[in-house]
C-alpha atoms as a PDB file:
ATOM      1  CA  UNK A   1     -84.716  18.211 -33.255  1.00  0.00           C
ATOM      2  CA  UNK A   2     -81.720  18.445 -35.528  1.00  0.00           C
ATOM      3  CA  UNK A   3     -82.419  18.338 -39.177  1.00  0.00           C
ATOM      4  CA  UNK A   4     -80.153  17.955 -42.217  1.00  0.00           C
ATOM      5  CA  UNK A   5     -81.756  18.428 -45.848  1.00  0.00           C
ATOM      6  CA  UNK A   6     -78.731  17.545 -48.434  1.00  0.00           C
ATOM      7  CA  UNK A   7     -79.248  19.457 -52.165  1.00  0.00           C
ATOM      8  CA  UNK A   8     -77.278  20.120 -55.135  1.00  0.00           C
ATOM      9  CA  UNK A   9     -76.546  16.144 -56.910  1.00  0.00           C
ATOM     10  CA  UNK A  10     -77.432  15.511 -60.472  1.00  0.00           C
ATOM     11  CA  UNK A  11     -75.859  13.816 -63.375  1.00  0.00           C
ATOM     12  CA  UNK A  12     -72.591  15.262 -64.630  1.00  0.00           C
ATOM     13  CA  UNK A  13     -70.072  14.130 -66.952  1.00  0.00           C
ATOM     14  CA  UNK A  14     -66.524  12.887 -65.928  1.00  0.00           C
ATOM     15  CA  UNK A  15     -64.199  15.846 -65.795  1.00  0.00           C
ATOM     16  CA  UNK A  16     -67.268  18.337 -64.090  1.00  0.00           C
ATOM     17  CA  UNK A  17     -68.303  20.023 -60.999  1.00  0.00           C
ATOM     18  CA  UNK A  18     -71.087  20.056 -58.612  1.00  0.00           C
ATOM     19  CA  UNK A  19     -71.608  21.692 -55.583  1.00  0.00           C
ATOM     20  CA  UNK A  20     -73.250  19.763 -53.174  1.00  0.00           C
ATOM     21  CA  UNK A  21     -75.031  21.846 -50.021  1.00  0.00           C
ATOM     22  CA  UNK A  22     -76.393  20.554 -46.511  1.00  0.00           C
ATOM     23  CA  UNK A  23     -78.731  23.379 -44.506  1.00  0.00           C
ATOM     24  CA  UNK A  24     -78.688  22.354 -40.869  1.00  0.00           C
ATOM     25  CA  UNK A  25     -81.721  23.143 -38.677  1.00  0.00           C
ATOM     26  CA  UNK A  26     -82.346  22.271 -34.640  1.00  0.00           C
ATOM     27  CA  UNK A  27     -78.643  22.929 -33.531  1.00  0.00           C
ATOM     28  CA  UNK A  28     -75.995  25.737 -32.822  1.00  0.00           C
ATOM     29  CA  UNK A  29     -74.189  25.084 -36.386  1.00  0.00           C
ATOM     30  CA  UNK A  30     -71.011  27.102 -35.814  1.00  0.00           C
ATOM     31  CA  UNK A  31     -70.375  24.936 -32.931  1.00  0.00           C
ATOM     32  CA  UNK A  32     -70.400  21.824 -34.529  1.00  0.00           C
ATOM     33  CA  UNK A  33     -68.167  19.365 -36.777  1.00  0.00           C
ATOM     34  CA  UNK A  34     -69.740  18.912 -39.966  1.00  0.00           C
ATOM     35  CA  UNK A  35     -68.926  15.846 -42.134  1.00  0.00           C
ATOM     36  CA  UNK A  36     -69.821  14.353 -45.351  1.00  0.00           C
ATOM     37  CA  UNK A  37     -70.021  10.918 -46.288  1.00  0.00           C
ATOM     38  CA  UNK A  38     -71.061   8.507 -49.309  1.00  0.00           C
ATOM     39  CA  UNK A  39     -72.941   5.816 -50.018  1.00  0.00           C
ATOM     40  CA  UNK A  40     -72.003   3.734 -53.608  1.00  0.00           C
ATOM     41  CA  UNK A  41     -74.574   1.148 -54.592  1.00  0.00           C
ATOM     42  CA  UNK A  42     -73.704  -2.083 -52.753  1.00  0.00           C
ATOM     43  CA  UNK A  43     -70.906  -0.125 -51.102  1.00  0.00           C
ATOM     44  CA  UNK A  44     -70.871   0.630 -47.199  1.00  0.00           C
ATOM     45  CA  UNK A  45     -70.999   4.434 -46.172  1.00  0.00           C
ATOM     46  CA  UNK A  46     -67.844   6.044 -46.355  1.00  0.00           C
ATOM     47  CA  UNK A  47     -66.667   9.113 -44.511  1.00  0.00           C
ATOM     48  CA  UNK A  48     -65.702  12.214 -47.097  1.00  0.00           C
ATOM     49  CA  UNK A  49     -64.409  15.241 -45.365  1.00  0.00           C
ATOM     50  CA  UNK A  50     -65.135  16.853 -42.006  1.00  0.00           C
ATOM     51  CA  UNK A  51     -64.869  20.558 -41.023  1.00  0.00           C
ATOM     52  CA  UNK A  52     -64.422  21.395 -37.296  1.00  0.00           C
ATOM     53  CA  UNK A  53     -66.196  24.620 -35.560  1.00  0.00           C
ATOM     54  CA  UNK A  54     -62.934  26.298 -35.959  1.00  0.00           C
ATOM     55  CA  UNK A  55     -62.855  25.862 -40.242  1.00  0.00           C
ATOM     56  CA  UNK A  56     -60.321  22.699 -39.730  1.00  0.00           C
ATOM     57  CA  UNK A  57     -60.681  20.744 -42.717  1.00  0.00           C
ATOM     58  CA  UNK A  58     -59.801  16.962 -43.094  1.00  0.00           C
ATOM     59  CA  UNK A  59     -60.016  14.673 -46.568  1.00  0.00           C
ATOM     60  CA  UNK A  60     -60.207  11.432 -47.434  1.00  0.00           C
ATOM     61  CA  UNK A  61     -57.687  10.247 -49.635  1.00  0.00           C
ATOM     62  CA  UNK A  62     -60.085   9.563 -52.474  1.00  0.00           C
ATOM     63  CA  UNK A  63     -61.225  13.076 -51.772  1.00  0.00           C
ATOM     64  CA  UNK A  64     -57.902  15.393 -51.836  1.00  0.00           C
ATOM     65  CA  UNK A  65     -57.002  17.633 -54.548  1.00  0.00           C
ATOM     66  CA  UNK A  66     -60.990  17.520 -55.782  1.00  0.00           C
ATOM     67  CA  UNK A  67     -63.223  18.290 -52.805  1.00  0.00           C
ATOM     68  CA  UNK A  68     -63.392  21.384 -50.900  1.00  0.00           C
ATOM     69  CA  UNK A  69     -65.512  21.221 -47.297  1.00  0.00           C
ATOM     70  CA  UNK A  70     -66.899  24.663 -46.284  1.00  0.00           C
ATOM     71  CA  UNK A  71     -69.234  26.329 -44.219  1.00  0.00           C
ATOM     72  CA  UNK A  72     -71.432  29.410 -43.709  1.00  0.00           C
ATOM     73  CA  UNK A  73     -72.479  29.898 -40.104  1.00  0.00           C
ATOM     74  CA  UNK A  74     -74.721  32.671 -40.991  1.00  0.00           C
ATOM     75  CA  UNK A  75     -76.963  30.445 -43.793  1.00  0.00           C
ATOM     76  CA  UNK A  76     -76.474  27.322 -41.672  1.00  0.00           C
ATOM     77  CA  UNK A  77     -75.151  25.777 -44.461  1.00  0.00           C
ATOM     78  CA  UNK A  78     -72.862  23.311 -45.426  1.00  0.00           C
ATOM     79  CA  UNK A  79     -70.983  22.879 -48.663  1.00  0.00           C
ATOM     80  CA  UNK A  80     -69.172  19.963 -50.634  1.00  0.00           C
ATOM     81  CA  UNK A  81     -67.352  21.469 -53.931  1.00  0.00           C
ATOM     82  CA  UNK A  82     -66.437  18.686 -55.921  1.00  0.00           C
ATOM     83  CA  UNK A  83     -64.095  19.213 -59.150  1.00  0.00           C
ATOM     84  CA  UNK A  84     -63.013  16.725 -61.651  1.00  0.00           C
ATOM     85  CA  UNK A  85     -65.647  13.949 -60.370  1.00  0.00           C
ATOM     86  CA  UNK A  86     -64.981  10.200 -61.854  1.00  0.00           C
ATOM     87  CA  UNK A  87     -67.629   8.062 -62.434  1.00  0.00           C
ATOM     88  CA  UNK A  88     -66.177   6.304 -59.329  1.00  0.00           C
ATOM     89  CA  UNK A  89     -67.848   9.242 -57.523  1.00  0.00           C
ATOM     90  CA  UNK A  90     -71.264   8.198 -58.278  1.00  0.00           C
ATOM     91  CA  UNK A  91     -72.973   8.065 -55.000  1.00  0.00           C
ATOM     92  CA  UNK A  92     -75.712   9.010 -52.638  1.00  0.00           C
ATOM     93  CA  UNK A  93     -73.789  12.088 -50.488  1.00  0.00           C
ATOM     94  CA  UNK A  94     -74.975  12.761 -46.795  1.00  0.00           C
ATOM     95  CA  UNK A  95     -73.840  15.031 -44.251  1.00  0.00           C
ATOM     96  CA  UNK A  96     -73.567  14.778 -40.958  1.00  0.00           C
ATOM     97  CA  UNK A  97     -73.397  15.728 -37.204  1.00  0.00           C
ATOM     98  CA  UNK A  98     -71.839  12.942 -34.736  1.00  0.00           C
ATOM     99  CA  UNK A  99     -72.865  13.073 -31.104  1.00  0.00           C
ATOM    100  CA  UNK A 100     -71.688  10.350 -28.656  1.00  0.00           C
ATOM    101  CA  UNK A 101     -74.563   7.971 -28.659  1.00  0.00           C
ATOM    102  CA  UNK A 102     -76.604   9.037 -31.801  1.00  0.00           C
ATOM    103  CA  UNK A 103     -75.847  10.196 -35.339  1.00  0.00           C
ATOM    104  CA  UNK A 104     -78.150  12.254 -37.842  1.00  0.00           C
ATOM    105  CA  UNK A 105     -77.767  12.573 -41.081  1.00  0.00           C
ATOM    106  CA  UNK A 106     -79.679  13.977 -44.292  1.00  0.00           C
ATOM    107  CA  UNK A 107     -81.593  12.458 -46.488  1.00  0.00           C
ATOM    108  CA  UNK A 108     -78.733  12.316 -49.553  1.00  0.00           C
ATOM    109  CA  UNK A 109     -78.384  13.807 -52.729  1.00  0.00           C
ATOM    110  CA  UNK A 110     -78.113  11.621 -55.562  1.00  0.00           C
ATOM    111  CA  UNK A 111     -74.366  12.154 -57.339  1.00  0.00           C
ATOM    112  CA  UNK A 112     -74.238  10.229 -61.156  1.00  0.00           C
ATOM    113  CA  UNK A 113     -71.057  11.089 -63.505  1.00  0.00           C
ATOM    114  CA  UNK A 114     -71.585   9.458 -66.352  1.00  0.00           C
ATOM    115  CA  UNK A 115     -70.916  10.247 -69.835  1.00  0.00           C
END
């Protein structure tokens, strides 16, 4: 049974950091694409960034320049490092693992920026 427990949101003021972290459980980690995604109120899910087995690293475009995706294999961990966050940020943050008919996911971590 794969699980995903998201950590690290809280309230931060425009201009900060947070560092957001996902601990996988149930699955071969370093074999698998890791992605994170957001949720805005009233907003659909969007995807965030995704990091392959092989430490391949993709952005969206609201995402570039501010995020950083990594991974430790040996904690089983996930990371989202997220620098000069606009309120437009705010946003329930999940991470991910896609397999062809089913996808799991965490159960968020609450991002605010607000000043």
């Amino acid at each position: 049974q794969v699980q995903l427990v998201e950590s690290g949101g809280g309230l931060v003021q425009p201009g900060g950091s947070l560092r957001l972290s996902c601990v996988a459980s149930g699955t071969i980690f370093s074999a698998e694409t890791m992605r994170w995604y957001r949720q805005a109120p009233g907003k659909q899910r969007e995807w965030v960034a995704s990091i392959t087995n092989d430490e391949n690293v993709n952005y969206a475009d609201s995402a570039k320049g501010r995020f950083t995706i990594s991974r430790d294999n040996a904690k089983n961990t996930l990371y989202l490092q997220m620098n000069s966050l606009k309120p437009e940020d705010k946003a329930v943050y999940y991470c991910n693992i896609a397999r062809p008919i089913f996808n799991y996911w965490g159960q968020g971590t609450q991002v605010t920026v607000s000043s």
